[in-house]
Structures are given as structure tokens and as C-alpha cells.
C-alpha atoms as a PDB file:
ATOM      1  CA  UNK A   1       8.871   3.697 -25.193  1.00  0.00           C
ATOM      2  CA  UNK A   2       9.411   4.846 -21.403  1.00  0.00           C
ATOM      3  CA  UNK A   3      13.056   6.432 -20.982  1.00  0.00           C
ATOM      4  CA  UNK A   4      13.076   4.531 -17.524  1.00  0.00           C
ATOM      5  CA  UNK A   5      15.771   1.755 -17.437  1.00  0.00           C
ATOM      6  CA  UNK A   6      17.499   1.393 -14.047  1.00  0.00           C
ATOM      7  CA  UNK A   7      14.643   0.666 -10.988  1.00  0.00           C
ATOM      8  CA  UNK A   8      15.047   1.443  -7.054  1.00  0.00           C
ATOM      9  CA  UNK A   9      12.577   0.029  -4.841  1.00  0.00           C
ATOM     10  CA  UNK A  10      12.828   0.957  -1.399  1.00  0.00           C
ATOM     11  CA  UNK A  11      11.192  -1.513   1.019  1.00  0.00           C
ATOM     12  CA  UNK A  12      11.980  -4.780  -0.270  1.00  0.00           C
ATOM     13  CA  UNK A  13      11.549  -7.181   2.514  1.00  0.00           C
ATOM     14  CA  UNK A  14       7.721  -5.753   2.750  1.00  0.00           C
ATOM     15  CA  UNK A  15       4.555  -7.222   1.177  1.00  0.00           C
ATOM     16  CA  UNK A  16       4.781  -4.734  -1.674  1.00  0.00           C
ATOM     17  CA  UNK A  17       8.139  -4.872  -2.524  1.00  0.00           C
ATOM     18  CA  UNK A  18       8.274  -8.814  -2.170  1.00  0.00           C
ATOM     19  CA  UNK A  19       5.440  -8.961  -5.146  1.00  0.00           C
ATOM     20  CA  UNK A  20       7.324  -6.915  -6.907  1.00  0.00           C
ATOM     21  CA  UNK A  21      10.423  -8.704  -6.605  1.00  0.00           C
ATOM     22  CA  UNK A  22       8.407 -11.894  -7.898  1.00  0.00           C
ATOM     23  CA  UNK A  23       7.635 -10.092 -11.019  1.00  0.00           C
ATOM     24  CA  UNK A  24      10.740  -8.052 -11.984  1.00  0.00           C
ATOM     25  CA  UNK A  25      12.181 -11.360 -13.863  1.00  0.00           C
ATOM     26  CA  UNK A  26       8.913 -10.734 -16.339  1.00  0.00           C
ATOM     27  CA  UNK A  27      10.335  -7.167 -17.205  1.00  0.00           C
ATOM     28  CA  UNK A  28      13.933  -7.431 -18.446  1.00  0.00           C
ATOM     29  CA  UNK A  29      13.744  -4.209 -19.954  1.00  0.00           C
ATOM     30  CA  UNK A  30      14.348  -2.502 -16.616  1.00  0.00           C
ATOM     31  CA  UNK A  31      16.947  -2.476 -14.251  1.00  0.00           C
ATOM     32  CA  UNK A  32      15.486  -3.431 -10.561  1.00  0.00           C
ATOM     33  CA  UNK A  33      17.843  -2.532  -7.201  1.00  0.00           C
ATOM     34  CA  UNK A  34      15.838  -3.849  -4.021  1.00  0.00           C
ATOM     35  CA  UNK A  35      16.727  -2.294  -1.077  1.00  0.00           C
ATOM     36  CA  UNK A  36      15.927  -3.018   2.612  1.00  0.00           C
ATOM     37  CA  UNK A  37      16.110  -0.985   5.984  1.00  0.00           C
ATOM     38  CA  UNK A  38      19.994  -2.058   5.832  1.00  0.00           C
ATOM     39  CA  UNK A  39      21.047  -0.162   2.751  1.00  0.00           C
ATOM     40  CA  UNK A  40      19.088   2.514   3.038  1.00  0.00           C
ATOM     41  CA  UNK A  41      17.976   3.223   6.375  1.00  0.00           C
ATOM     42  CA  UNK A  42      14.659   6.042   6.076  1.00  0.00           C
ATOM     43  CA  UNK A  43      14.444   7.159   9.561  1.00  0.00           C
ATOM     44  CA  UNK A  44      17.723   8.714   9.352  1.00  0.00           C
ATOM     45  CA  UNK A  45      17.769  11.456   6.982  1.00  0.00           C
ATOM     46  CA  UNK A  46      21.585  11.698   6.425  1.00  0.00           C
ATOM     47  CA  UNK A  47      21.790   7.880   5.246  1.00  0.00           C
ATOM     48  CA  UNK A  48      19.027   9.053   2.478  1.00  0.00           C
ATOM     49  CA  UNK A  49      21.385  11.904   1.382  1.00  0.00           C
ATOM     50  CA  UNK A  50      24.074   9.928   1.231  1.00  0.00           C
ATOM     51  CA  UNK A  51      22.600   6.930  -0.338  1.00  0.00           C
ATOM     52  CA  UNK A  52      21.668   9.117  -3.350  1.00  0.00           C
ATOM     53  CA  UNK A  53      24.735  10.746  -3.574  1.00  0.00           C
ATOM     54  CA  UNK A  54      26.319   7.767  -4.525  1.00  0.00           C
ATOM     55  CA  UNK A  55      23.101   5.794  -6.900  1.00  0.00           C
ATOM     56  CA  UNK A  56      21.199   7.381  -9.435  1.00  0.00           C
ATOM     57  CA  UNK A  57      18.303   5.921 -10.336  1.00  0.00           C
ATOM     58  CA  UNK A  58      15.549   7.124 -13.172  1.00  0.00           C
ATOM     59  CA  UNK A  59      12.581   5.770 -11.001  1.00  0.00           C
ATOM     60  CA  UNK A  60      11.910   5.150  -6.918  1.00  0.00           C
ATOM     61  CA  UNK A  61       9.555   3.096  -6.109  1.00  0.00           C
ATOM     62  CA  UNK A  62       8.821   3.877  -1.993  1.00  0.00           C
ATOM     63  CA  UNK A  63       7.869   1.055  -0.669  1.00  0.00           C
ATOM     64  CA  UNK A  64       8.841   1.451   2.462  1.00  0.00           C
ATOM     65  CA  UNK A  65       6.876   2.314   5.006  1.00  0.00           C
ATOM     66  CA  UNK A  66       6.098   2.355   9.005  1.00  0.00           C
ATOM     67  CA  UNK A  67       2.903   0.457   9.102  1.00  0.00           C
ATOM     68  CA  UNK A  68       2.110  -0.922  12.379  1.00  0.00           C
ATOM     69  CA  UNK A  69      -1.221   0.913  13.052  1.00  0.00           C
ATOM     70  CA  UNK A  70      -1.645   0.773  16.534  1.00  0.00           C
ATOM     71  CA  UNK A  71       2.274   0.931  17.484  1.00  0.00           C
ATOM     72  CA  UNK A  72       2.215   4.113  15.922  1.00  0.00           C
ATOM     73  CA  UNK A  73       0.110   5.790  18.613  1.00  0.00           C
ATOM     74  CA  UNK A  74       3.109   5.223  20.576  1.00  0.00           C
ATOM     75  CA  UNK A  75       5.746   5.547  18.298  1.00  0.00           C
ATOM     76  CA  UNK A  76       4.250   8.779  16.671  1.00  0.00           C
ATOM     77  CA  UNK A  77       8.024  10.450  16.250  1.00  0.00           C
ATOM     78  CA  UNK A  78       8.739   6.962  14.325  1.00  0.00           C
ATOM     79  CA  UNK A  79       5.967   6.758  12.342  1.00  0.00           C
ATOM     80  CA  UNK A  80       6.571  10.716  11.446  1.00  0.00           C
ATOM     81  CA  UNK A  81      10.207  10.063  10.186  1.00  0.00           C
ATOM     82  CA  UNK A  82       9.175   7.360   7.795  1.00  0.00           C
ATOM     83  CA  UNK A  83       5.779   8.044   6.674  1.00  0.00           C
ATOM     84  CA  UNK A  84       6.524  11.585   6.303  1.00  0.00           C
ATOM     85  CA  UNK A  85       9.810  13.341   6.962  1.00  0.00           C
ATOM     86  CA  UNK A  86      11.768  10.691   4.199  1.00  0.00           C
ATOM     87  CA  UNK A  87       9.097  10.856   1.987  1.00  0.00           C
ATOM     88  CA  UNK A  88      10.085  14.513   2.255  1.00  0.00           C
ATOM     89  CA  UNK A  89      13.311  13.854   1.589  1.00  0.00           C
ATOM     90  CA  UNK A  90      13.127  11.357  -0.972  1.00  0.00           C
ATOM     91  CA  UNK A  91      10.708  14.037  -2.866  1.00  0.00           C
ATOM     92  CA  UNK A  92      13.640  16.813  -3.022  1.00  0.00           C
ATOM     93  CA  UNK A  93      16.077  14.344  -3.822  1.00  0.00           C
ATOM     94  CA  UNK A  94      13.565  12.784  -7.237  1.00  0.00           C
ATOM     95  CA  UNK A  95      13.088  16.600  -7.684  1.00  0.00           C
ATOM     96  CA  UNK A  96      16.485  17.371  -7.858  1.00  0.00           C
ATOM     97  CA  UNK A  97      17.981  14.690 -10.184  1.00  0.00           C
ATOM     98  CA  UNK A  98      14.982  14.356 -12.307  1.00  0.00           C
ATOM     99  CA  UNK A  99      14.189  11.105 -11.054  1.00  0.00           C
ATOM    100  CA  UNK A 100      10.113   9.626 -10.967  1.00  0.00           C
ATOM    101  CA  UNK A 101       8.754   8.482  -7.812  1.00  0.00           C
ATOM    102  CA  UNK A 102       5.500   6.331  -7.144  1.00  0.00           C
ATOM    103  CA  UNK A 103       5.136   6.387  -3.697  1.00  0.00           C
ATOM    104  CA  UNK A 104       2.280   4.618  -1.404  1.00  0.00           C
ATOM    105  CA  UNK A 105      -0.258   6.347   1.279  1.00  0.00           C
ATOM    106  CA  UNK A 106      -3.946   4.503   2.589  1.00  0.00           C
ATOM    107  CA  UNK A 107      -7.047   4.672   2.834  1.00  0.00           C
ATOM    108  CA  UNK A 108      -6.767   5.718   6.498  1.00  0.00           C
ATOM    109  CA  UNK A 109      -6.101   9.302   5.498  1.00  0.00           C
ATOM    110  CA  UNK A 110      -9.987   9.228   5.520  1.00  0.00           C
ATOM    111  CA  UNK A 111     -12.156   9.885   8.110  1.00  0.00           C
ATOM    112  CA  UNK A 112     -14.396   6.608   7.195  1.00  0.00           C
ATOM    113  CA  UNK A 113     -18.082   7.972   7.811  1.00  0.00           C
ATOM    114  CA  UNK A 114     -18.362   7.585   4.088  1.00  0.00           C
ATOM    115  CA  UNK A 115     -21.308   5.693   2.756  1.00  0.00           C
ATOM    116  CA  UNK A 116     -19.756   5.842  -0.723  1.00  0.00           C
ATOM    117  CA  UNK A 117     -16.638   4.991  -2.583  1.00  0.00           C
ATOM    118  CA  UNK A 118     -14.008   7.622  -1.801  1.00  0.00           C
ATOM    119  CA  UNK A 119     -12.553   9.337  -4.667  1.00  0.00           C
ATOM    120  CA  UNK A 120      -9.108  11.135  -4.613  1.00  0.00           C
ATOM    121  CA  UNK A 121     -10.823  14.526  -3.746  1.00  0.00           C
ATOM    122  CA  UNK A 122     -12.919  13.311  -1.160  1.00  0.00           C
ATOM    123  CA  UNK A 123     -12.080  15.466   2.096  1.00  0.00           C
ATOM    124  CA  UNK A 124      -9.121  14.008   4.005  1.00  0.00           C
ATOM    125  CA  UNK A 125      -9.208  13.364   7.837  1.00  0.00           C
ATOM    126  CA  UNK A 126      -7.037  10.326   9.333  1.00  0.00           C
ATOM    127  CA  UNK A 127      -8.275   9.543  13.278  1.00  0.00           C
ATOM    128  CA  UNK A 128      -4.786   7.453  13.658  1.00  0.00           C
ATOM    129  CA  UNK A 129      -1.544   8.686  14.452  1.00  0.00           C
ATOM    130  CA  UNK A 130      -0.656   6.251  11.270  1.00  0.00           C
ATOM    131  CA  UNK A 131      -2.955   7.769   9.130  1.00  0.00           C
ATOM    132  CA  UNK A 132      -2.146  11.536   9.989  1.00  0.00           C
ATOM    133  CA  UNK A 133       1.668  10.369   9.369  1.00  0.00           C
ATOM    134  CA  UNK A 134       0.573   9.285   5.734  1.00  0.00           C
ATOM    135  CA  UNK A 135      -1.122  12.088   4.892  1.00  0.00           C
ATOM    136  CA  UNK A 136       2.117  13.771   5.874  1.00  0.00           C
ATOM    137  CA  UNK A 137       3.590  12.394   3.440  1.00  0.00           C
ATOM    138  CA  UNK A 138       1.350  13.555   1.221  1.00  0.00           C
ATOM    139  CA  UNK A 139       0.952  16.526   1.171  1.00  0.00           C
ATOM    140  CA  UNK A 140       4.884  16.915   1.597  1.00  0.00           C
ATOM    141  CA  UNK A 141       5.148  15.304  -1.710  1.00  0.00           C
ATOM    142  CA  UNK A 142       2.274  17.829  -3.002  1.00  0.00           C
ATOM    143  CA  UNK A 143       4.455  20.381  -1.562  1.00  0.00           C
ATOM    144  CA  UNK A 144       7.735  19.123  -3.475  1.00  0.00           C
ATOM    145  CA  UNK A 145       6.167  18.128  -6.670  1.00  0.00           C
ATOM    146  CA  UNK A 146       9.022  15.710  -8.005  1.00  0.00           C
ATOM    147  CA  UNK A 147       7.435  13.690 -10.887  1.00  0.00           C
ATOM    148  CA  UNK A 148       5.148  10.838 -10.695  1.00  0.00           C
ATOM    149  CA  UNK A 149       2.581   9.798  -8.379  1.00  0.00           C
ATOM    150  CA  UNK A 150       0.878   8.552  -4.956  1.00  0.00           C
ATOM    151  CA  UNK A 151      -1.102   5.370  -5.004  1.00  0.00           C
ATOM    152  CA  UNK A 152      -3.783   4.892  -1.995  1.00  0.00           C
ATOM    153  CA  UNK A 153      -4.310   1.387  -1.222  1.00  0.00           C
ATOM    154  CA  UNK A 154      -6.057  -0.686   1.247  1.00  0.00           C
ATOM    155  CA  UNK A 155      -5.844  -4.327   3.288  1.00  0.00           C
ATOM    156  CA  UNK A 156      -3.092  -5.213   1.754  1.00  0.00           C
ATOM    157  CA  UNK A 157      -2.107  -9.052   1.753  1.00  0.00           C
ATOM    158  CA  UNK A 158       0.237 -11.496   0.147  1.00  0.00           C
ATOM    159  CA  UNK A 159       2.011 -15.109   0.542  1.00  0.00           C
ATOM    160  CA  UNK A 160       4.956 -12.485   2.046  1.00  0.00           C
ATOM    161  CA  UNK A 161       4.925 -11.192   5.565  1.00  0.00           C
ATOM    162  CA  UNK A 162       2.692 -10.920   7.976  1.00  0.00           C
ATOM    163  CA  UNK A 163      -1.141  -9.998   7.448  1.00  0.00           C
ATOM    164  CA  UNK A 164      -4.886 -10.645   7.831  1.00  0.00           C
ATOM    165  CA  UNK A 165      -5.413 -13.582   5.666  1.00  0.00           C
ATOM    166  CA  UNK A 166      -1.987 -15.332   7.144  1.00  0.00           C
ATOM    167  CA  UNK A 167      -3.160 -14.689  10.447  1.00  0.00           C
ATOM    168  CA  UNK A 168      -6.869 -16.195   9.840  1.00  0.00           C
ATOM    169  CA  UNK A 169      -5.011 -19.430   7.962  1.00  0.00           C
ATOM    170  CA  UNK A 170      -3.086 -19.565  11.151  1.00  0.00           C
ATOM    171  CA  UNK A 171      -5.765 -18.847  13.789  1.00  0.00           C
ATOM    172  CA  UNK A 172      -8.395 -21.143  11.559  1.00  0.00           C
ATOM    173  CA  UNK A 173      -6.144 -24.474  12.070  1.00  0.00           C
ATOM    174  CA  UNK A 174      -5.489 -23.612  15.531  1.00  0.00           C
ATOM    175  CA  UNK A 175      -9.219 -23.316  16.622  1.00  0.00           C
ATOM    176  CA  UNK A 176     -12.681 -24.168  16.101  1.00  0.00           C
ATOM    177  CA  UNK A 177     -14.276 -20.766  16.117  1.00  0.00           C
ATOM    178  CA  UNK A 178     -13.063 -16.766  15.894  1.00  0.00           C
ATOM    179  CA  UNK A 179     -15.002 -13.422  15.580  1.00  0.00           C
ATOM    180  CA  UNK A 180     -14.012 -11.485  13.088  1.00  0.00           C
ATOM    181  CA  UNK A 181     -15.199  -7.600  12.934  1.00  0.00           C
ATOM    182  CA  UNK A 182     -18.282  -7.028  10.641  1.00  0.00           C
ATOM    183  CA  UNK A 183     -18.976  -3.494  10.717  1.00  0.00           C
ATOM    184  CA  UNK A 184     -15.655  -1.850   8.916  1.00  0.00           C
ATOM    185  CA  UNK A 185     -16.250  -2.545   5.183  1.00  0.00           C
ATOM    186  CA  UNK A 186     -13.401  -1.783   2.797  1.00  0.00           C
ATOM    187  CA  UNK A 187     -11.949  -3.932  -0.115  1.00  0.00           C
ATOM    188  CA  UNK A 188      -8.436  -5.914   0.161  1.00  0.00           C
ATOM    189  CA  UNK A 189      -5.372  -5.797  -1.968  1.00  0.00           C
ATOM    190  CA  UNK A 190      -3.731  -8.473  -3.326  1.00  0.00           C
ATOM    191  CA  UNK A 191       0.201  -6.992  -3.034  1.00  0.00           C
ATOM    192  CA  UNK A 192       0.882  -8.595  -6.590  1.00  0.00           C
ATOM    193  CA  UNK A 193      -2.174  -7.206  -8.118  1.00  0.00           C
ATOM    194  CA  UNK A 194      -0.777  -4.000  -6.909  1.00  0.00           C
ATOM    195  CA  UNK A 195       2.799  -4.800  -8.365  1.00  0.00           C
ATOM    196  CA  UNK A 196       1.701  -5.561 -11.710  1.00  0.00           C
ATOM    197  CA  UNK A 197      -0.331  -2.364 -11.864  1.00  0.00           C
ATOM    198  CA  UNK A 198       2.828  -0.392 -10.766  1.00  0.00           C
ATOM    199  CA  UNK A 199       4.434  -1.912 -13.670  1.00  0.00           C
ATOM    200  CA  UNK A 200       1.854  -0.796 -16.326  1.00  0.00           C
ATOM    201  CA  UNK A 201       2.233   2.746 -14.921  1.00  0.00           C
ATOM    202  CA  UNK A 202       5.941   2.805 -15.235  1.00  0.00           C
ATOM    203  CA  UNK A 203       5.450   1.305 -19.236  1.00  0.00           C
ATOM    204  CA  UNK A 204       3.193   4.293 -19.917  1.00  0.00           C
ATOM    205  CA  UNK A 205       4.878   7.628 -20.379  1.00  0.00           C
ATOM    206  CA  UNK A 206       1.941   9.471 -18.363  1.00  0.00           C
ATOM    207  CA  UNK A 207       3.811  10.445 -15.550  1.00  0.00           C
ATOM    208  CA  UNK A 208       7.427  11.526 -17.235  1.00  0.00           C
ATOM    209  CA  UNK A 209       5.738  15.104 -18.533  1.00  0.00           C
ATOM    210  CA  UNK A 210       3.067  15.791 -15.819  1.00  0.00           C
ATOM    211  CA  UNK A 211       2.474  19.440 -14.760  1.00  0.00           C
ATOM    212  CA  UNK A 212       1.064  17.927 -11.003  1.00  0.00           C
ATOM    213  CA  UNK A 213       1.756  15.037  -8.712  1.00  0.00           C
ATOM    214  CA  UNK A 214      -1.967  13.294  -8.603  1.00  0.00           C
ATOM    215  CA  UNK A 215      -3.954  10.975  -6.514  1.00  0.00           C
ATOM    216  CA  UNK A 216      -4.815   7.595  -7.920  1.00  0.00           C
ATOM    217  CA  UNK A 217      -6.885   4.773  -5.529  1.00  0.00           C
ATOM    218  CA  UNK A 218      -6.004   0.925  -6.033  1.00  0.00           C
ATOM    219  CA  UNK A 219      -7.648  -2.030  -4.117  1.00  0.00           C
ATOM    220  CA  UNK A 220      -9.315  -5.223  -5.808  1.00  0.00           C
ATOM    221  CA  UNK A 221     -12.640  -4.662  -7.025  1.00  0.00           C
ATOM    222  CA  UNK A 222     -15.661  -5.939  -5.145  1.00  0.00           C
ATOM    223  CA  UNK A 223     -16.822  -4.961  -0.980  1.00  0.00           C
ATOM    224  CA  UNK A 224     -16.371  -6.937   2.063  1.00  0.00           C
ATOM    225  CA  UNK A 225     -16.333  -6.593   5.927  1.00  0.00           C
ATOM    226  CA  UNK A 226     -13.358  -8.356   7.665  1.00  0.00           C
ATOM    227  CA  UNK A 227     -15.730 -10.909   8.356  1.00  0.00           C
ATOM    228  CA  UNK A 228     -16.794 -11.618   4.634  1.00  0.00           C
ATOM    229  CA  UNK A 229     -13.132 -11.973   4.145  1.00  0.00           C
ATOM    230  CA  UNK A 230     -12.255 -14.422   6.957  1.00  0.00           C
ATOM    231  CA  UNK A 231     -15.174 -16.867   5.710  1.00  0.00           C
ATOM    232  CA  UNK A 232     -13.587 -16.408   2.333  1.00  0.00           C
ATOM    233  CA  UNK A 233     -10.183 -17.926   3.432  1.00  0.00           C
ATOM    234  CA  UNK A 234     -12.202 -20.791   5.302  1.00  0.00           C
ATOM    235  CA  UNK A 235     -14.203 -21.453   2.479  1.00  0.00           C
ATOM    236  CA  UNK A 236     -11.508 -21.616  -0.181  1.00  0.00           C
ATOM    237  CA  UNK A 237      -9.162 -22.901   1.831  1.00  0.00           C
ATOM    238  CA  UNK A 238     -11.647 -25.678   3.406  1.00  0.00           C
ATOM    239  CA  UNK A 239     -10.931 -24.959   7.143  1.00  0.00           C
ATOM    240  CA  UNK A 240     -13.703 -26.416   9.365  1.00  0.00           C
ATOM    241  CA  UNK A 241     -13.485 -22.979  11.408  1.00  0.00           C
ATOM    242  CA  UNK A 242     -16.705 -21.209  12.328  1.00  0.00           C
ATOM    243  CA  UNK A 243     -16.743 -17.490  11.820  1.00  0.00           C
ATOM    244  CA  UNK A 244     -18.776 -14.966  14.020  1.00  0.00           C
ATOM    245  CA  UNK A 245     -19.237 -11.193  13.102  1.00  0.00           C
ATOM    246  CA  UNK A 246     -18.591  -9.000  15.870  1.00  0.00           C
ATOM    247  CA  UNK A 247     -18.712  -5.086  15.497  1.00  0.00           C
ATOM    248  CA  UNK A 248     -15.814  -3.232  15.868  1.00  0.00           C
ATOM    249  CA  UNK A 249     -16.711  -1.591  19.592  1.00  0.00           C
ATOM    250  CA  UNK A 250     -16.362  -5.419  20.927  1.00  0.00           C
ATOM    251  CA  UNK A 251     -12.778  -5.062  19.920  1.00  0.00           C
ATOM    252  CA  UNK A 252     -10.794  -2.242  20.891  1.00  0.00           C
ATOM    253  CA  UNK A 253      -7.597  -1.392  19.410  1.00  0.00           C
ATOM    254  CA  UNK A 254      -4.996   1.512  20.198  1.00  0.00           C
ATOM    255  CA  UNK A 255      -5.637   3.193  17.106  1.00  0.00           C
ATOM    256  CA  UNK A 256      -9.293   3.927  15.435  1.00  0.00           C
ATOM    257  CA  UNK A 257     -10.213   1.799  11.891  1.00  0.00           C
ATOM    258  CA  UNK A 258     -12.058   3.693   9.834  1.00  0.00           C
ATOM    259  CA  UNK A 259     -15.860   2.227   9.349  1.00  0.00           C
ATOM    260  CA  UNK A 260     -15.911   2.584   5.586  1.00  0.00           C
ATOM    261  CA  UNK A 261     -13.141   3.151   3.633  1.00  0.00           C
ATOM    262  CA  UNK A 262     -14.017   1.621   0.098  1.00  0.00           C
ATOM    263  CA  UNK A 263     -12.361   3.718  -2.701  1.00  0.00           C
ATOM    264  CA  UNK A 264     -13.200   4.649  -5.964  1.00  0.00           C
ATOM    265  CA  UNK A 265     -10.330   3.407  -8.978  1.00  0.00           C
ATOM    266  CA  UNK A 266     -12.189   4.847 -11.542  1.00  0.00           C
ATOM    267  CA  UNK A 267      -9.343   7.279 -12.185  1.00  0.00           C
ATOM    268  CA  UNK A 268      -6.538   4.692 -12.206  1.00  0.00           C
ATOM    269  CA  UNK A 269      -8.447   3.013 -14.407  1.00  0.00           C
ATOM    270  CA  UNK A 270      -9.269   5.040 -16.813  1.00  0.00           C
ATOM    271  CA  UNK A 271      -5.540   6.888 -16.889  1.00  0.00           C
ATOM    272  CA  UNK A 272      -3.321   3.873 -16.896  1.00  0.00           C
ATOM    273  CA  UNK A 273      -6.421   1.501 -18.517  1.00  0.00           C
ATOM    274  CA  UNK A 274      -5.860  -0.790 -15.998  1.00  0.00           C
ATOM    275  CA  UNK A 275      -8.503  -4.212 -15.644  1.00  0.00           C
ATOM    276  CA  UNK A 276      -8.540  -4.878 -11.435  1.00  0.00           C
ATOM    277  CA  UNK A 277      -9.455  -8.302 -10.540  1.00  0.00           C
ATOM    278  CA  UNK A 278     -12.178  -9.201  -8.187  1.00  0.00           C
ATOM    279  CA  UNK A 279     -11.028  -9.291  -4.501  1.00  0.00           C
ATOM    280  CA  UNK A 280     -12.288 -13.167  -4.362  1.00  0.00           C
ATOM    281  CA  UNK A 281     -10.441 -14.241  -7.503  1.00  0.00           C
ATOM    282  CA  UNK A 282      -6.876 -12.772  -6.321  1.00  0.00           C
ATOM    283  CA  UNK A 283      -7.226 -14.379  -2.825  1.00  0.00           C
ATOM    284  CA  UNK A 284      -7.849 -17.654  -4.610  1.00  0.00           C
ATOM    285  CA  UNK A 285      -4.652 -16.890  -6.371  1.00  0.00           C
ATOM    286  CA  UNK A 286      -2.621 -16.032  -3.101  1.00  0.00           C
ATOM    287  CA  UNK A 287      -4.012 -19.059  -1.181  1.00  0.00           C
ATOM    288  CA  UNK A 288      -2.800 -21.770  -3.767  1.00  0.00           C
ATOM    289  CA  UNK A 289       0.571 -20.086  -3.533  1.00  0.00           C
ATOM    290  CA  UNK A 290       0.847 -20.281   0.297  1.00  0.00           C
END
């Protein structure tokens, strides 16, 4: 049996921390605290000190995060506080008091010229101010070495917050047609998918005697371009919408996508035996809940 009883997760008005708000009720064994930006606020480093000072926890769960991709080209010294410098801080303070973090990074730490599934090892080279902030992170935690883990993820979505498939639902009863980029081919993440994972982790006593802080991937399992996804939602959904691939150069953004950015969970898998559903069957499940 895990010795983990009492819960923090950091980021609880975000997609992940939402899901995993919607599940805690299904593990009464554990103690969950849900924290937002208010409590505990992680672009100022004192407030983390001092939050910890006064709660002890035996597990953080970090979902907080900056994530707005193309805002952080701007906001670099933003992005840098949250995605790495707390992360930094959060990993000396788990380190100190014993305490087991899972923390979150993406799969924009890659370069995306890949034409296969990354794995963990796969060399690491973000072209986004967002991504170079996560890998940051990283390899600040790397540096720490608290225990626990980092869990790269990918298109995350959920009936919480904003995000692609809300946005298509949106945009597809608004108007008759949209382009949707064809040419960057990844697989999404269905946030509770994700959460219920995270949970099987924390059950298995893996990461309380671990001599390193490792690398896992999680997405859904399947492929699809943004625009395989869109038509997805319109299909399921029946939204008379049509859909028109476009490649990526036909739609410039601030910060750079990467092309391909598919990973591997065939260590997540077989570590934590995990079963991932099918990206198709867990955005059925999201759309009958929105």
C-alpha cells in the first residue's frame, strides 16, 4: 500500500487539475488540497516558500503551468518563472521534506523533424520560447532530483477551459466552413485520461524508492493532424461544418509548432501497466459531457 495520504495539486482551475478534481471523490483513500494562482501564487518565489512552510504535503502534483504558446514569445521572463524557476523551487522544497512530485512538461521540448514516435531519450530541442521554458523545468528538476517523476504530454483537451476541440464546437456552429492545419501530426490528450493515469502512478509504490527522476510520455493512442481531429468533432458531434486542410505555412503564429511530435508511451506503459484509450474513443467521451 502507497504511504501517500494527504494530496496537493497545484493548478486547479486548469484542464488538468479540473479532471482531476472530477475524479478525487473515486479515491477516498487520499487526501486532495486544490490550489489555484490565489493560494499559491508560482511566479513569486517567496509565496512558494512560504506556502510550504506552513502545509506539508506527502505528494505535489504541479499542475500549474504558463501555457499560452505564442504569448510566451513575449512574455519569455513569465513563462521562465513558472515553467521553470518554481518548478525549481518546488523541486528543493519536495527534496527537502521528502515529499513526491509528478510534475508536467510537452512535447514541444522537441524539435519536431521526427518521422517517428519520440521516446524519452530522443534528443531535445524546443523552437518556442514555451517549449525552451519547459525544458527548463526539466532539467532543473533533473538537477534537484526530489522523488517522483515528469510526464510529457500533448494537445491536451477537456469539457474544462479553453482548447482546440471547444474552440472547433464553437467555430463549427458559428460557420459553414474552417481550415484547419494538416501538416503538424501529433496525438491529443484527453485531460481525464491523463488524471486517471496520474492516479495509478500514485497507487503504485514505483516512484517512493527511485534512485533517478525519469521521463515517461502520455497522450491517447492513435495519430492525427489537427485537421483529422476537427472532422472528428464535426462528425461525432453532427455539425454540418466543412473542414479544409491547410498546411501550417498558410497560418502563421508567433511561436513555431513542431511538425511531428507523436510520442512513444511504451515506457509508461509498461512501468505503471497502464491501458491508454484510443484518441477517438476519449473525445467521444468528452463531447457527450460538454
Amino acid at each position: 500500500m502507497s504511504n501517500i495520504k494527504s494530496i496537493l495539486v497545484t493548478g486547479s482551475n486548469g484542464q488538468l487539475g479540473q479532471s482531476l478534481k472530477s475524479i478525487a471523490a473515486e479515491y477516498p483513500e487520499y487526501q486532495f488540497h486544490f490550489v489555484t494562482r490565489d493560494e499559491l501564487d508560482l511566479g513569486d518565489i517567496e509565496n512558494i516558500s512560504t506556502y510550504f512552510q506552513k502545509n506539508r504535503f506527502d505528494l505535489i502534483i504541479n499542475c500549474a503551468a504558463y501555457t499560452a504558446v505564442d504569448k510566451a514569445e513575449q512574455e519569455t521572463q513569465l513563462a521562465d518563472a513558472i515553467n521553470h524557476l518554481a518548478v525549481k523551487k518546488i523541486a528543493e522544497i519536495a527534496k527537502e521534506y521528502d515529499t513526491v512530485l509528478i510534475h508536467f512538461s510537452t512535447d514541444y521540448v522537441f524539435d519536431g523533424t521526427s518521422h517517428k514516435p519520440y521516446v524519452e531519450t530522443d534528443p531535445i530541442s524546443p523552437q518556442s520560447s514555451y517549449g525552451a521554458s519547459k525544458l527548463k523545468g526539466e532539467q532543473a528538476l533533473q538537477g534537484v532530483m526530489p522523488r517522483g517523476c515528469i510526464i510529457r504530454t500533448s494537445w491536451v483537451y477537456s469539457e474544462f477551459g479553453s482548447n482546440f476541440v471547444k474552440t472547433m464546437l464553437k467555430l463549427g456552429q458559428e460557420r459553414t466552413a474552417l481550415a484547419v492545419i494538416f501538416d503538424q501530426i501529433g496525438s491529443p490528450t484527453y485531460a481525464k485520461d491523463l488524471a486517471q493515469a496520474i492516479m495509478q502512478i500514485v497507487a503504485n509504490n514505483r516512484m517512493q524508492n527511485q534512485a533517478e527522476f525519469p521521463i515517461y510520455h502520455y497522450s491517447n493512442e492513435g495519430v492525427c493532424s489537427w485537421y483529422d481531429f476537427a472532422k472528428a468533432i464535426f462528425e461525432i458531434n453532427h455539425i454540418n461544418c466543412v473542414v479544409s486542410p491547410i498546411e501550417t505555412k498558410d497560418y502563421p503564429t508567433p511561436a513555431k509548432r513542431p511538425h511531428y511530435s507523436l510520442l512513444n508511451k511504451a515506457k509508461i506503459k509498461h512501468d505503471y501497466d497502464l491501458s491508454i484509450p484510443y484518441w477517438k474513443d476519449s473525445l467521444k467521451r468528452c463531447l457527450k459531457k460538454l
